[in-house]
C-alpha atoms as a PDB file:
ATOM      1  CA  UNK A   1    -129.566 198.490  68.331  1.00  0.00           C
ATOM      2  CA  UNK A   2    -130.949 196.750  65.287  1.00  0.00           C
ATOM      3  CA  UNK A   3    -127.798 197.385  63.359  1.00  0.00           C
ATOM      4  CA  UNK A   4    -126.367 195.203  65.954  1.00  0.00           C
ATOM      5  CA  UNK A   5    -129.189 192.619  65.709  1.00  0.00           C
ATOM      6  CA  UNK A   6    -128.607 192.161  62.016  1.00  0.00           C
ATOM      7  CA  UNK A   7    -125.056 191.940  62.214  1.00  0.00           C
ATOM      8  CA  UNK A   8    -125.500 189.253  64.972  1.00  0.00           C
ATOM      9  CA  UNK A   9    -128.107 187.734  62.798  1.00  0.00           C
ATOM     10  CA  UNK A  10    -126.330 188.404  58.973  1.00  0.00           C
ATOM     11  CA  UNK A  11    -123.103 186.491  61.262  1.00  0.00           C
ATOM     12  CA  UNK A  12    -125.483 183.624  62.298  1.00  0.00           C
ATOM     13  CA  UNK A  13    -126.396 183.221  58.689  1.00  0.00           C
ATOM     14  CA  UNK A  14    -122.862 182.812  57.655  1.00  0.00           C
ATOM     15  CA  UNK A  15    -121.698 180.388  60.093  1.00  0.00           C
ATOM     16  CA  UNK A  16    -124.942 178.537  59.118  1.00  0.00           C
ATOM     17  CA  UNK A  17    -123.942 178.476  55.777  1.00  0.00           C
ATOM     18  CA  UNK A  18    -120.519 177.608  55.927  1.00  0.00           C
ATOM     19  CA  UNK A  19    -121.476 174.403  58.003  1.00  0.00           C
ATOM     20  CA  UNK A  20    -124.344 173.338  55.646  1.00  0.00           C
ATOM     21  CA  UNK A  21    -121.720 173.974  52.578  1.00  0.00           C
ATOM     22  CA  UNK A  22    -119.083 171.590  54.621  1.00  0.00           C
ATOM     23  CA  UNK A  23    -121.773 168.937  55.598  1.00  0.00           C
ATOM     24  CA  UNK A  24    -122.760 168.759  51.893  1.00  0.00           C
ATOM     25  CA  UNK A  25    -118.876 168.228  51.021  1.00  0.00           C
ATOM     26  CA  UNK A  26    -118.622 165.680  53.460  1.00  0.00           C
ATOM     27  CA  UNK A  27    -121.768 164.045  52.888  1.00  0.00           C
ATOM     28  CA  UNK A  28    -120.528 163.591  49.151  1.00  0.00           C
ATOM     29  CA  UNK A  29    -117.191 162.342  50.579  1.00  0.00           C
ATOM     30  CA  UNK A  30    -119.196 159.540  52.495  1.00  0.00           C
ATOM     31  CA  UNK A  31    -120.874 159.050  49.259  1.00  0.00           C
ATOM     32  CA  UNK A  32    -117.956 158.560  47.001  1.00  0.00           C
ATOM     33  CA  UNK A  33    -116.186 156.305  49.426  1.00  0.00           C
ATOM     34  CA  UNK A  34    -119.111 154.063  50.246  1.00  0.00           C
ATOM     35  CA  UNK A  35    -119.733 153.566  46.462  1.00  0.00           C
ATOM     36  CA  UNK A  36    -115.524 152.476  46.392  1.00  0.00           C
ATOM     37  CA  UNK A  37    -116.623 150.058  49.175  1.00  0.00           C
ATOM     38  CA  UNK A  38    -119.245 148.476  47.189  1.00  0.00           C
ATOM     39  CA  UNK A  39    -117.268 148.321  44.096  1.00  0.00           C
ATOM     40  CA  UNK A  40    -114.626 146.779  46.005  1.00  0.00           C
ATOM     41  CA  UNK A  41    -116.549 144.240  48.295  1.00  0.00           C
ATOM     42  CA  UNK A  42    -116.965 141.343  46.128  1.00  0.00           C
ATOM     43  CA  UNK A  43    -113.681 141.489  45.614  1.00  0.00           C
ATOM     44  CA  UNK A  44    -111.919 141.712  48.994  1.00  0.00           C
ATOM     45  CA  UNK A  45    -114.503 138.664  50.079  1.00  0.00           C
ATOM     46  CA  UNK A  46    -112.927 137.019  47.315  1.00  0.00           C
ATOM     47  CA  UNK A  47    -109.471 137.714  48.701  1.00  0.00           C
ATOM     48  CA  UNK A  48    -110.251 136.659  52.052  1.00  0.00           C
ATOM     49  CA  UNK A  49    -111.557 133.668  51.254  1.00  0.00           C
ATOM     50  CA  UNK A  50    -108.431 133.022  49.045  1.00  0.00           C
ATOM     51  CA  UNK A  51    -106.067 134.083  52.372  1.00  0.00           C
ATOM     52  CA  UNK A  52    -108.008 131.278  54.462  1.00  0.00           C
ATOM     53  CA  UNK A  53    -107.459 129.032  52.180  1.00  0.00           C
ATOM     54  CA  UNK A  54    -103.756 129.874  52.390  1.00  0.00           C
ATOM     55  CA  UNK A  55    -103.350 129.965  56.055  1.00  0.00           C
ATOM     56  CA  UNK A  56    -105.304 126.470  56.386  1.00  0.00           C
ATOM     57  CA  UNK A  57    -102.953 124.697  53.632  1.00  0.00           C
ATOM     58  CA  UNK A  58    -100.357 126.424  55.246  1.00  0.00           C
ATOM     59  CA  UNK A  59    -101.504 124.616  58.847  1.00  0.00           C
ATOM     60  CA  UNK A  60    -102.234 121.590  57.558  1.00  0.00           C
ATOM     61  CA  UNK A  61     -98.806 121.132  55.519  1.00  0.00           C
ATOM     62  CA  UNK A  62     -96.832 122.206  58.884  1.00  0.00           C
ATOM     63  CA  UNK A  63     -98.684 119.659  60.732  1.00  0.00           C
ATOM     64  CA  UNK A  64     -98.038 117.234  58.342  1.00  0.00           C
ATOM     65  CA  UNK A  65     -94.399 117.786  58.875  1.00  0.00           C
ATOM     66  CA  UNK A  66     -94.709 117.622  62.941  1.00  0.00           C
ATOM     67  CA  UNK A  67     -96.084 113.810  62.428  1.00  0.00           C
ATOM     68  CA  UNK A  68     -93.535 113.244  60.225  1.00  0.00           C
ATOM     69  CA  UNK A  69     -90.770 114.250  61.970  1.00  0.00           C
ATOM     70  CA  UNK A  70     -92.444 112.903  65.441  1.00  0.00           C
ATOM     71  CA  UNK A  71     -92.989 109.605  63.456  1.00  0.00           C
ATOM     72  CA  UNK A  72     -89.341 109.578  62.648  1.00  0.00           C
ATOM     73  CA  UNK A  73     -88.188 110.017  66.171  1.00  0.00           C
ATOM     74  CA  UNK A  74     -90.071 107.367  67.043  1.00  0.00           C
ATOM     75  CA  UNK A  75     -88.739 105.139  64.506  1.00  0.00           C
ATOM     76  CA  UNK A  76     -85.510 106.366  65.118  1.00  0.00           C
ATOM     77  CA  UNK A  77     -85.447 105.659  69.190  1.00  0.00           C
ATOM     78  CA  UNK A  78     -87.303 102.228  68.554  1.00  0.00           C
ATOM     79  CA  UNK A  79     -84.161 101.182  66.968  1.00  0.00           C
ATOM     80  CA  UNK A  80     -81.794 102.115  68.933  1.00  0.00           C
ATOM     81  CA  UNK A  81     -83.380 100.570  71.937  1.00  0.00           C
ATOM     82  CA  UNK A  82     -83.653  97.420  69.795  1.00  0.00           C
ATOM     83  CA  UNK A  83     -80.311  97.594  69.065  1.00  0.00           C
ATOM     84  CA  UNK A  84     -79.312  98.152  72.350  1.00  0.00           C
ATOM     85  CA  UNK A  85     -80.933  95.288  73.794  1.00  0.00           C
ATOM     86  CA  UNK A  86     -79.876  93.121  70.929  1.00  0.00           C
ATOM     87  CA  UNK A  87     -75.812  94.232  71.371  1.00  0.00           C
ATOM     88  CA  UNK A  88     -76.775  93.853  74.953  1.00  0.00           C
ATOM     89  CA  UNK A  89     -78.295  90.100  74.631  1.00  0.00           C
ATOM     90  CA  UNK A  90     -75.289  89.158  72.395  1.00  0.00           C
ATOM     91  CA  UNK A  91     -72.504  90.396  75.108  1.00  0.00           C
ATOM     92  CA  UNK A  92     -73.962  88.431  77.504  1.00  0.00           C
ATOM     93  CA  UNK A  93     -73.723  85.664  75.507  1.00  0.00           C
ATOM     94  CA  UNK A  94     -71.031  85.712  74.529  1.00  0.00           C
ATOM     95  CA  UNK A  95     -69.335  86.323  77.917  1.00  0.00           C
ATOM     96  CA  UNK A  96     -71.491  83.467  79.774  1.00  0.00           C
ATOM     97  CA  UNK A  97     -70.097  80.504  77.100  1.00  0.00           C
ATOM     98  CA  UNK A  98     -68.591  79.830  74.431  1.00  0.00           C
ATOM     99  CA  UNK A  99     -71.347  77.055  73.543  1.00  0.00           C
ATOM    100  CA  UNK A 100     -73.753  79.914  73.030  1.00  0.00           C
ATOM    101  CA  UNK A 101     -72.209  80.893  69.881  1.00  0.00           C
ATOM    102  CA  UNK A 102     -75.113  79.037  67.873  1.00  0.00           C
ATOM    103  CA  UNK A 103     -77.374  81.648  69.531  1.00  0.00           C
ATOM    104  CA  UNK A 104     -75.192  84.508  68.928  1.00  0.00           C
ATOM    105  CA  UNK A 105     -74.512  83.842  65.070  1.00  0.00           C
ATOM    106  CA  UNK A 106     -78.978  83.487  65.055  1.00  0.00           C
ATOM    107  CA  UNK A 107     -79.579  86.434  67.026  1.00  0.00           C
ATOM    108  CA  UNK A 108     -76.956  88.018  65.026  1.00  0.00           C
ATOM    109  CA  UNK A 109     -79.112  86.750  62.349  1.00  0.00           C
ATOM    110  CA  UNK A 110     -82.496  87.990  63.284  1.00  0.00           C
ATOM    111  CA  UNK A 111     -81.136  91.422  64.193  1.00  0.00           C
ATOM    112  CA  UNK A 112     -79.987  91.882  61.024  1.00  0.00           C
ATOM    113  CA  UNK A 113     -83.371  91.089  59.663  1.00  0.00           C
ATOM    114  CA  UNK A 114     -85.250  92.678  61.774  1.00  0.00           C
ATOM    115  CA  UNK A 115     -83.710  95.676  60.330  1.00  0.00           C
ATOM    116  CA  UNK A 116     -84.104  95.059  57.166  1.00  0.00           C
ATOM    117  CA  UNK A 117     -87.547  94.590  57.673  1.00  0.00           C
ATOM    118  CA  UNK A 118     -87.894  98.302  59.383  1.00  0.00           C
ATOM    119  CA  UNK A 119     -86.094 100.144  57.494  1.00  0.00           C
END
């Protein structure tokens, strides 16, 4: 009976020692790591900061390019419809009379600087 209770208690012993041998191991593990992480800290901050710097040039520059290109398109459709009604103004008058050509050859006139002006 007390052979049994030492090798119960001699088995005890071991298992406690193998877990306090792998909880030291681990605990210098957690150790080594953490001292990587504070090495390495300033310098991932750094990096960050660096990547949001990116990513906001990066959105700025690509908005910059929407209101160009939505600036253009509305440059672009302003002249046509002045064109349009232009072309439009000088067919009629040219249809209704042939004493109109005064005011065709000036609104021919101002169309043509009117987009030299815009452009």
């Amino acid at each position: 009976m007390y052979i049994f209770i030492a090798i119960i208690f001699i088995a005890e012993l071991i298992i406690a020692h193998f877990i306090i041998s792998n909880l030291i191991k681990w605990d210098e593990r957690v150790r080594y790591y953490n001292a990587c992480v504070k090495t390495f800290n300033p310098l991932l901050q750094t990096c960050l900061q660096y990547g949001r710097c990116l990513v906001s040039s990066f959105k700025n520059s690509f908005e910059g390019v929407i209101l160009y290109v939505k600036k253009k398109r509305e440059q672009f459709i302003s002249k046509i419809i002045f064109a349009v009604a232009i072309y439009s103004l000088l067919i009629i008058f040219k249809i209704k009379t042939n004493k109109a050509k005064k005011i065709y050859k000036l609104a021919g006139a101002i169309k043509d600087l009117v987009l030299e002006l815009a452009v």
